[in-house]
Protein backbone atom coordinates (compact mmCIF):
# COMPACT_ATOMS: atom_id res chain seq x y z
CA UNK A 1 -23.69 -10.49 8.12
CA UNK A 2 -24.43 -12.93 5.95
CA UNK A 3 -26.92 -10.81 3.92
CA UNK A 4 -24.36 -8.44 3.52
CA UNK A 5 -22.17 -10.98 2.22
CA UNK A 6 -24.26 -12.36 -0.17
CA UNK A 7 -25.25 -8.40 -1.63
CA UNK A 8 -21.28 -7.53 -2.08
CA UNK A 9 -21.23 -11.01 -3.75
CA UNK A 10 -24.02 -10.38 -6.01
CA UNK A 11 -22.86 -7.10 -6.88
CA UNK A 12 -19.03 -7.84 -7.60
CA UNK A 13 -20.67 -10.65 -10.31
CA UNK A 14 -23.16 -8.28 -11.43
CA UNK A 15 -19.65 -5.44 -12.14
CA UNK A 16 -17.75 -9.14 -14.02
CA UNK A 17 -20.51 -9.82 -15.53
CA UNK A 18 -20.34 -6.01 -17.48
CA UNK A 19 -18.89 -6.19 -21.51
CA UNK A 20 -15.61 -5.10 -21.96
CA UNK A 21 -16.42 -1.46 -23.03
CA UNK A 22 -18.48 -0.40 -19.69
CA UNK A 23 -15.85 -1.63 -17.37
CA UNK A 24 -13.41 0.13 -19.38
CA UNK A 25 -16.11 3.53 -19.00
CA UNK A 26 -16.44 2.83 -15.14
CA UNK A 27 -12.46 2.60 -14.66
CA UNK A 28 -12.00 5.70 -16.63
CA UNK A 29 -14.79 7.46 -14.76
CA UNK A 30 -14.02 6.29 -11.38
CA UNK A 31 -9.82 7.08 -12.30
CA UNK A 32 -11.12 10.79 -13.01
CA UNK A 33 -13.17 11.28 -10.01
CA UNK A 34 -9.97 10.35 -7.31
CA UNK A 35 -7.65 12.30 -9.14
CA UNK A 36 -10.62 15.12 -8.86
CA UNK A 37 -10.91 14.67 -5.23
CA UNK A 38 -9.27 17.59 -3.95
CA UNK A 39 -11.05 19.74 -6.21
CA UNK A 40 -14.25 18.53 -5.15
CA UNK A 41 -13.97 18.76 -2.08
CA UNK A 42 -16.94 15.97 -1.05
CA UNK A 43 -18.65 17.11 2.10
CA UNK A 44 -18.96 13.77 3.16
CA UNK A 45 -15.26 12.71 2.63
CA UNK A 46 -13.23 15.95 3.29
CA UNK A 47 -11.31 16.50 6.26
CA UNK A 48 -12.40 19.85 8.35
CA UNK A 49 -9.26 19.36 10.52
CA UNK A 50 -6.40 18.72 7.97
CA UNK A 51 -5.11 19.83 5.15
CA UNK A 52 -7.60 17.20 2.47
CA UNK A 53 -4.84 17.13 -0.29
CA UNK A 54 -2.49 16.40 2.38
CA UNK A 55 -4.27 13.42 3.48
CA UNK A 56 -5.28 12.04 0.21
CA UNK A 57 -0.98 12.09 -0.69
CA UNK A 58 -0.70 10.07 2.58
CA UNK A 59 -3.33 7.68 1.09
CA UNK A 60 -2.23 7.28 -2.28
CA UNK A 61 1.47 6.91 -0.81
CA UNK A 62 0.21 4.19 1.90
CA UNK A 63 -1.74 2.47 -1.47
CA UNK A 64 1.38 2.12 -2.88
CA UNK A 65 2.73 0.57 0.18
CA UNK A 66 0.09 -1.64 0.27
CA UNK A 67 0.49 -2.82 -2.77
CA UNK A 68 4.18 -3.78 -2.32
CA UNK A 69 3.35 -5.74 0.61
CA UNK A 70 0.64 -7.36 -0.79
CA UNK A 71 3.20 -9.07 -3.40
CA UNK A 72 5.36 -10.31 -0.39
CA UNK A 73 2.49 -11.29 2.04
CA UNK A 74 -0.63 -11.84 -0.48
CA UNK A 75 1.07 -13.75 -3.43
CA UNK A 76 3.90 -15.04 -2.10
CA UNK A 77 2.93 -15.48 1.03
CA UNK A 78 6.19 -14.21 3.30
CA UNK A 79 5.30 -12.51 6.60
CA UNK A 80 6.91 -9.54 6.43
CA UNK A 81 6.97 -7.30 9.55
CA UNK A 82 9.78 -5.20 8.61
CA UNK A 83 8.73 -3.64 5.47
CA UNK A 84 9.32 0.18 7.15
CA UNK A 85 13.43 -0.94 6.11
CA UNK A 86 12.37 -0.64 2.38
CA UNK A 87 10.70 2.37 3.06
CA UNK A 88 13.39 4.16 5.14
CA UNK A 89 16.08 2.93 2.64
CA UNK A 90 14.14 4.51 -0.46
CA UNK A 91 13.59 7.66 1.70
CA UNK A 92 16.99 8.10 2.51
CA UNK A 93 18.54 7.55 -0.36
CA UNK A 94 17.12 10.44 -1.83
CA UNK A 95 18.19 12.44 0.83
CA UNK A 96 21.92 11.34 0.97
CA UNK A 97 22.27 11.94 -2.68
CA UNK A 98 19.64 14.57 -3.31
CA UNK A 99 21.00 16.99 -0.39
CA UNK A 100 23.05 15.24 1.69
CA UNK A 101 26.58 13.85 0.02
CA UNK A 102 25.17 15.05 -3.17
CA UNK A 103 23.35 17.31 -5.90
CA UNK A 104 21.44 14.86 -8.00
CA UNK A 105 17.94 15.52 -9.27
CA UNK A 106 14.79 13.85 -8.24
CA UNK A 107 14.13 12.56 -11.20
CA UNK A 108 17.62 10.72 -10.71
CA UNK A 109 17.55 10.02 -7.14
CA UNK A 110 13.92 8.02 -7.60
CA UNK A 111 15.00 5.33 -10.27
CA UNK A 112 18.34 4.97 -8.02
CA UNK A 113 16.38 4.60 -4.67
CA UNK A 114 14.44 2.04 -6.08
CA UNK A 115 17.74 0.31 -7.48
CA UNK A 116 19.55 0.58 -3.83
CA UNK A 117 16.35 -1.03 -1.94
CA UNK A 118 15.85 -3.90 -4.54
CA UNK A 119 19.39 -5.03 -3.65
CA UNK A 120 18.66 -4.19 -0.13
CA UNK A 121 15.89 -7.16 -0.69
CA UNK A 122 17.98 -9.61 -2.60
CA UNK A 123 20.57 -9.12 0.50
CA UNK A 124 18.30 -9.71 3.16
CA UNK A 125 16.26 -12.28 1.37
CA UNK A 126 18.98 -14.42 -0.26
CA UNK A 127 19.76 -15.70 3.58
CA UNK A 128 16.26 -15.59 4.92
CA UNK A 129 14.16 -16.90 3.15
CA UNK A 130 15.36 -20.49 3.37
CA UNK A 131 13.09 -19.88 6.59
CA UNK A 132 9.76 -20.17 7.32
CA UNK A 133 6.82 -19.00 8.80
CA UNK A 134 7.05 -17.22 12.09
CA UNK A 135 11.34 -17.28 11.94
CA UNK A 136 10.56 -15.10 8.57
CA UNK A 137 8.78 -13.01 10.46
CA UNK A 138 11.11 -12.40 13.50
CA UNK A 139 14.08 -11.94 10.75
CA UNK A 140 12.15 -9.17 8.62
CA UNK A 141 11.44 -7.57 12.50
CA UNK A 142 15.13 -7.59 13.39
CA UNK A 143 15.75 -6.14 9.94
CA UNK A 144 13.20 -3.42 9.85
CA UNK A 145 14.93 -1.85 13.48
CA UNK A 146 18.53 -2.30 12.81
CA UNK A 147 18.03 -0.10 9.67
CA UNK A 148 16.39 2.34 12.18
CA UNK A 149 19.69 2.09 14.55
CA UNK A 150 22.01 2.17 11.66
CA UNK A 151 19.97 5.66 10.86
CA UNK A 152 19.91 7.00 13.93
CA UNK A 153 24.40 6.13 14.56
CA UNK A 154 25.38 6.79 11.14
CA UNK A 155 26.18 9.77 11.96
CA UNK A 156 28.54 10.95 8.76
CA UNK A 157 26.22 9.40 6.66
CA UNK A 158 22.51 10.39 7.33
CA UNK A 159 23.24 12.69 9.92
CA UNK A 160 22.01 11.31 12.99
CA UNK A 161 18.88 11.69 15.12
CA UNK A 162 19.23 15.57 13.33
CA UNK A 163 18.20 14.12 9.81
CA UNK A 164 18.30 15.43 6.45
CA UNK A 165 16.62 18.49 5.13
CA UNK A 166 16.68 20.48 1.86
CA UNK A 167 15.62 17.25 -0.10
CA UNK A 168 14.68 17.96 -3.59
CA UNK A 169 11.28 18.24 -5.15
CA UNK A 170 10.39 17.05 -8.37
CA UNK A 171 10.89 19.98 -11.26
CA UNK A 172 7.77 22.23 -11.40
CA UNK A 173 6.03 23.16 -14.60
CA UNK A 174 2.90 25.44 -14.11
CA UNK A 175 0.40 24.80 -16.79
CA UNK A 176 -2.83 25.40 -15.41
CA UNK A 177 -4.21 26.19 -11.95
CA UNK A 178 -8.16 24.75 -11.28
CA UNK A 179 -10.13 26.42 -8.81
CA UNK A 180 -11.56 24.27 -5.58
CA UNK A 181 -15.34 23.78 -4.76
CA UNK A 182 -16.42 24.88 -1.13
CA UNK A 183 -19.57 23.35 0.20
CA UNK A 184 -22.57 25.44 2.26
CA UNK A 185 -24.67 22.32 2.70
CA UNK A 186 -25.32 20.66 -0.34
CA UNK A 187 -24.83 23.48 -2.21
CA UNK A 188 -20.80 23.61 -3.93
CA UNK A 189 -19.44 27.16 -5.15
CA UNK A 190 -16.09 27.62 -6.91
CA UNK A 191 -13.67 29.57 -5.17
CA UNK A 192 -11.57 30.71 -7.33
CA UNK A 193 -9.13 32.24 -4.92
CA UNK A 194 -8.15 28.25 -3.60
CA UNK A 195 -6.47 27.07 -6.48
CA UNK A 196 -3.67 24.07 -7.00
CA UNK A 197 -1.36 24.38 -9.92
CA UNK A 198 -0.67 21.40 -12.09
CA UNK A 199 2.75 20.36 -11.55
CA UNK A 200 3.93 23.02 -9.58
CA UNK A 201 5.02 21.41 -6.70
CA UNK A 202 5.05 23.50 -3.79
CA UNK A 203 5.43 23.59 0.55
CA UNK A 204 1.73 25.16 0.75
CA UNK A 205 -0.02 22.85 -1.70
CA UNK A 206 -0.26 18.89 -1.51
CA UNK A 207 -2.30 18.51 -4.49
CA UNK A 208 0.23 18.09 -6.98
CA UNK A 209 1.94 15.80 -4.94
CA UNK A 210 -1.05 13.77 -3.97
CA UNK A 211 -1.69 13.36 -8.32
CA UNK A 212 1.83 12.50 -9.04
CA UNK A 213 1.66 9.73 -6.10
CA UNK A 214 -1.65 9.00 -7.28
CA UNK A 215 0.06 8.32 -11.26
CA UNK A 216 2.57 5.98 -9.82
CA UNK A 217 0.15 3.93 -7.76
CA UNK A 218 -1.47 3.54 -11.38
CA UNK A 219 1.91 2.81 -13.03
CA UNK A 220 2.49 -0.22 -10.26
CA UNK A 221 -0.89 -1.63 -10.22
CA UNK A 222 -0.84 -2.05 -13.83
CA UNK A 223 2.65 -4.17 -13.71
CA UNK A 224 1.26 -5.95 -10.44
CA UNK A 225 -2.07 -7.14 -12.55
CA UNK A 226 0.95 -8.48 -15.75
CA UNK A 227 3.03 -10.11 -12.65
CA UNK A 228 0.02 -11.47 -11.13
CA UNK A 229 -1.68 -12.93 -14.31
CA UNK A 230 1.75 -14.59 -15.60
CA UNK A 231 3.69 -17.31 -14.94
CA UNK A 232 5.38 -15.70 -12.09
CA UNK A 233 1.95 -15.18 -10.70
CA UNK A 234 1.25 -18.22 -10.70
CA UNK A 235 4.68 -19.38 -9.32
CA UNK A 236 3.61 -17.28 -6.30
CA UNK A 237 0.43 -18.95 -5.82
CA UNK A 238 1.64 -22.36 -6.06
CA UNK A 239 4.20 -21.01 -3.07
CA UNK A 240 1.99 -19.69 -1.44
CA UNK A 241 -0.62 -22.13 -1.21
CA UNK A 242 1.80 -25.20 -0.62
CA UNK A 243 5.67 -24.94 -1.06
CA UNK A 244 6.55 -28.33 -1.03
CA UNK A 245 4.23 -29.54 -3.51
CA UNK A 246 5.66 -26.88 -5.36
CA UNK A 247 9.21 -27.88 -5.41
CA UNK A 248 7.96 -31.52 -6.35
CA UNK A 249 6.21 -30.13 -9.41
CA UNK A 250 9.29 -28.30 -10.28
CA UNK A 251 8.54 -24.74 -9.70
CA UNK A 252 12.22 -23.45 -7.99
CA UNK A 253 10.40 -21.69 -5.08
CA UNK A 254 13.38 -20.00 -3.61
CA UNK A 255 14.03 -17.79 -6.58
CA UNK A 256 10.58 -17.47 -6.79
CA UNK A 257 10.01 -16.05 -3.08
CA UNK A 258 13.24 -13.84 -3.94
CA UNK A 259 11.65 -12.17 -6.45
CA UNK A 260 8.64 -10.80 -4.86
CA UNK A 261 11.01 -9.95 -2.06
CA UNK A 262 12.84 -8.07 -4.01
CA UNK A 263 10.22 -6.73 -6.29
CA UNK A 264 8.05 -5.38 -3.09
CA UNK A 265 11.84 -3.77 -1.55
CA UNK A 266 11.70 -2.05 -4.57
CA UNK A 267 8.08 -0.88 -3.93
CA UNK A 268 8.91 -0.09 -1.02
CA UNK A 269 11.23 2.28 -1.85
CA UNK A 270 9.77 4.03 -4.32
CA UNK A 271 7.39 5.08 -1.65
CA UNK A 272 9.81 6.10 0.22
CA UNK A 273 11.50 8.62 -2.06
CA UNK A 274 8.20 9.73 -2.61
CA UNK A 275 7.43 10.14 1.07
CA UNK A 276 11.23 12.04 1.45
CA UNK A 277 10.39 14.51 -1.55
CA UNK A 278 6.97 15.80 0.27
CA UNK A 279 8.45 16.12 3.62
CA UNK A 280 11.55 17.75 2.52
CA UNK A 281 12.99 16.35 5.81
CA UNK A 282 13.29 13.25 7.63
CA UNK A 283 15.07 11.80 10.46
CA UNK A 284 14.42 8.30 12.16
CA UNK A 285 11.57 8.89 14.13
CA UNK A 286 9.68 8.73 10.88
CA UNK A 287 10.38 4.98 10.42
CA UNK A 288 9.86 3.36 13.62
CA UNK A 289 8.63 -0.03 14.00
CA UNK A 290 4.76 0.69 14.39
CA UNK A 291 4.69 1.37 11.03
CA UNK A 292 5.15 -1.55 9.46
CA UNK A 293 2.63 -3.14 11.97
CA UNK A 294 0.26 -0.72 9.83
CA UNK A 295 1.28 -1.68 6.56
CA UNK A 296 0.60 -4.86 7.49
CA UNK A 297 -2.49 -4.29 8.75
CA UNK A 298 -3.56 -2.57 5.31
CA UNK A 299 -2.95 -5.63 3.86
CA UNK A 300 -4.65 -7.85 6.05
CA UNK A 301 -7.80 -5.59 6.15
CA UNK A 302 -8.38 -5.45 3.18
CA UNK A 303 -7.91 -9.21 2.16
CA UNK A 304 -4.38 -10.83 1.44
CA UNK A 305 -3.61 -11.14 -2.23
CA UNK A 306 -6.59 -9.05 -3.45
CA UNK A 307 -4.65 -5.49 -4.91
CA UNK A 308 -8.13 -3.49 -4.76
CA UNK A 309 -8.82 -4.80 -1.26
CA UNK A 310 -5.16 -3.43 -0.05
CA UNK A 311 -5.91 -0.01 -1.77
CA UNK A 312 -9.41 0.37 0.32
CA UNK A 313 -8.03 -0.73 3.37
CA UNK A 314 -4.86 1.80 3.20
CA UNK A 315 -7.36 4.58 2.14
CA UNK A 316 -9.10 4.06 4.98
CA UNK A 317 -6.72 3.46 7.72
CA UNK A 318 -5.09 6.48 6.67
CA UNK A 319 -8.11 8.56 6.25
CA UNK A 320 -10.63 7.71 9.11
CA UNK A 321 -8.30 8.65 11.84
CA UNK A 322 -7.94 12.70 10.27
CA UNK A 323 -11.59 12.35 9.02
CA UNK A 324 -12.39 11.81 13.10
CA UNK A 325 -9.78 13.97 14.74
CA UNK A 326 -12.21 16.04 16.54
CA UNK A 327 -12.62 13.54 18.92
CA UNK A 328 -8.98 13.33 19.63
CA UNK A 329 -7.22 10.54 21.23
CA UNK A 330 -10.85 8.87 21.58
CA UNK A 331 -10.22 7.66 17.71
CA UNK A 332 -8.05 5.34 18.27
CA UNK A 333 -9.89 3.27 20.79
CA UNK A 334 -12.60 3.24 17.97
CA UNK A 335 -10.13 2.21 15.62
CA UNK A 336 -9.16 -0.65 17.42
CA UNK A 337 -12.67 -1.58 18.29
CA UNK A 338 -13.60 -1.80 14.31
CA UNK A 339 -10.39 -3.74 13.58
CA UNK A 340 -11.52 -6.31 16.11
CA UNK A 341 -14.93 -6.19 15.04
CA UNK A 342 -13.25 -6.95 11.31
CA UNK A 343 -11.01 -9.50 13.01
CA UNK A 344 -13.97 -11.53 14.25
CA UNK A 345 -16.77 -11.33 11.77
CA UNK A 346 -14.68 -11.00 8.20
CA UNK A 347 -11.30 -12.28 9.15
CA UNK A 348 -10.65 -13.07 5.20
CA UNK A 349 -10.72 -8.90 5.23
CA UNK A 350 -12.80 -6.47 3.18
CA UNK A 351 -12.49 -7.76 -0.23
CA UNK A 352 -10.77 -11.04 -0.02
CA UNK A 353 -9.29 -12.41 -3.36
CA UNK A 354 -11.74 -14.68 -5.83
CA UNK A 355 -10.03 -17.53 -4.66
CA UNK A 356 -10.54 -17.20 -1.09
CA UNK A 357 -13.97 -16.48 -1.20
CA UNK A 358 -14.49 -19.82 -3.41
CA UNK A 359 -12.77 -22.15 -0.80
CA UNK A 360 -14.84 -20.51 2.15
CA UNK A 361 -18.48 -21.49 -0.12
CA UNK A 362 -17.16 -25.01 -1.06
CA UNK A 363 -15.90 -25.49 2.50
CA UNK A 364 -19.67 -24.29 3.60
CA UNK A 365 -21.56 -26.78 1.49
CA UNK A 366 -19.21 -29.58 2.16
CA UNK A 367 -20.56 -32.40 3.95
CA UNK A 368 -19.59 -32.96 7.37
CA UNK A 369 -19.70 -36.29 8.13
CA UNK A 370 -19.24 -39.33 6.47
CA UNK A 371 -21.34 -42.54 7.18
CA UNK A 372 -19.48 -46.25 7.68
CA UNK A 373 -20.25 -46.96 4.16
CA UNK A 374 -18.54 -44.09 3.12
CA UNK A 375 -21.57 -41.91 2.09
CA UNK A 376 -21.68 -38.30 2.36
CA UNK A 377 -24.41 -37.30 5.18
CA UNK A 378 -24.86 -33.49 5.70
């Protein structure tokens, strides 16, 4: 373990160590290649047993997720087990107004769902978060099932347990359809009766949703690397890491901790909309409480506070269980079995921030006892 350790370590300072212009060539190339995944079709990575561009929307919308909840757990450091509230807010607000009580376009109902569940966050946090710790946690819990409830009795409102269908999908331009590789072996052939359509979005084919998901998660993680890297980054740390000493130095944590509440609600509901306009129905059974025990397991996996390590982690919780469907309910036990596995041998998660993996190496060559004279004796 430690071998492999030391080999991811070598190679992530070997990637920071690159100039400017060849990380700038590898981001480019690598951006291409995921938004190409569904036309490639990798052998290795495709799923025989689902719809692929299907699954690759799920992971791309789960990234996004991730990334919300990374700014609430990872920088500011609020347990957060009811994030599946955000998420049902943003989803239903598209339906209410996009079908529902209302005719508004997508484009319209997105901007607006993000809107209601950022105030939904200010509301919930403004009270809250004068708590701490594991009465944060119970709070965010209670909140994430009475939005359920309120779903599933709000009966003139959301309809009920019968939900809402006929939600809107974004506006479809057809510019240019690319043909998908099938794989004999290693050998790929274009088949050019499989194609997807740019921007046309469509029941039959998740492709185009899966790239316009795939844009926004771009979209957020460039204003999540500007939050992280400025003052209200570091605002978040310094909460994080030690609130009081925070307060003392004059950093007004409360507002602070609102903000990323608020800023991951909003997050939270863009994902949601986003989740509403593929579905084209929903109903409350698709926000129950497990699910925010999974987003919040993404975000533990793959290392609190680390954006990339989120993104891998909800790629692959969402992926590996359609990737092994063929052995049915038999996955899950696996799944569980690697999460403890994880749990035990990296509990920092996949790719832990910098800063974590720093305070683990000075806290290994520390000395660990010190002699009556006050010497340091390893």
């Amino acid at each position: 373990m430690n071998q492999v350790r030391s080999f991811l370590g070598g190679v992530a300072d070997r990637f920071r160590a690159l100039p400017r212009w060849a990380k700038i060539v590898f981001a480019v190339a690598l951006t291409v290649f995921v938004y190409l995944l569904p036309i490639i079709n990798p052998p290795f990575i495709t799923t025989q047993d689902s719809d692929f561009g299907a699954v690759l929307f799920l992971c791309a919308l789960y990234a996004l997720v991730a990334i919300g909840l990374n700014i609430v757990i990872g920088y500011a450091g609020l347990l957060d087990l009811g994030y599946i509230g955000f998420f049902a807010i943003g989803a239903y607000t598209v339906g209410v107004l996009g079908s529902q009580h209302a005719k508004l376009p997508l484009l319209l109902c997105i901007p607006l769902a993000m809107v209601v569940t950022l105030i939904s966050g200010v509301i919930l946090g403004a009270p809250t978060l004068r708590v701490r710790g594991d009465y944060l946690a119970i709070v965010t819990l209670g909140f994430g099932e009475i939005v359920r409830l309120i779903l599933v009795n709000a009966d003139g409102l959301t309809n009920g347990s019968r939900g809402i269908s006929s939600i809107p999908s974004p506006p479809s331009v057809e510019l240019f359809s690319i043909p998908k590789l099938e794989w004999n072996g290693l050998v790929a052939t274009l088949n050019l009766d499989n194609t997807s359509t740019a921007f046309k979005f469509s029941v039959t084919d998740s492709v185009p949703y899966y790239w316009l998901a795939l844009t926004f998660v771009l979209i957020v993680l460039f204003l999540d690397w500007r939050m992280q890297n400025s003052r209200v980054g570091r605002a978040w740390e310094a909460t994080r890491e030690d609130e009081d000493a925070a307060e003392l130095m004059g950093v007004p944590t409360f507002r602070f901790k609102l903000l990323a509440f608020a800023t991951g609600a909003a997050i939270g509901g863009l994902s949601g909309a986003l989740f509403a306009t593929k579905q084209q129905f929903i109903n409350p059974d698709n926000f129950t409480i497990l699910y925010s025990v999974l987003f919040v397991a993404m975000v533990v996996v793959g290392g609190q506070g680390n954006r990339w390590g989120v993104i891998v982690a909800a790629a692959l919780l969402t992926w590996a269980p359609e990737k092994f469907r063929f052995l049915a309910d038999a996955r899950f036990l696996l799944f569980g079995i690697l999460l403890m596995v994880l749990a035990i041998f990296r509990p920092q998660g996949l790719i832990p921030p910098r800063r974590t993996v720093r305070a683990k190496h000075a806290d290994e060559q520390a000395p660990d006892t010190i002699d009556a004279e006050g010497v340091a004796r390893a």
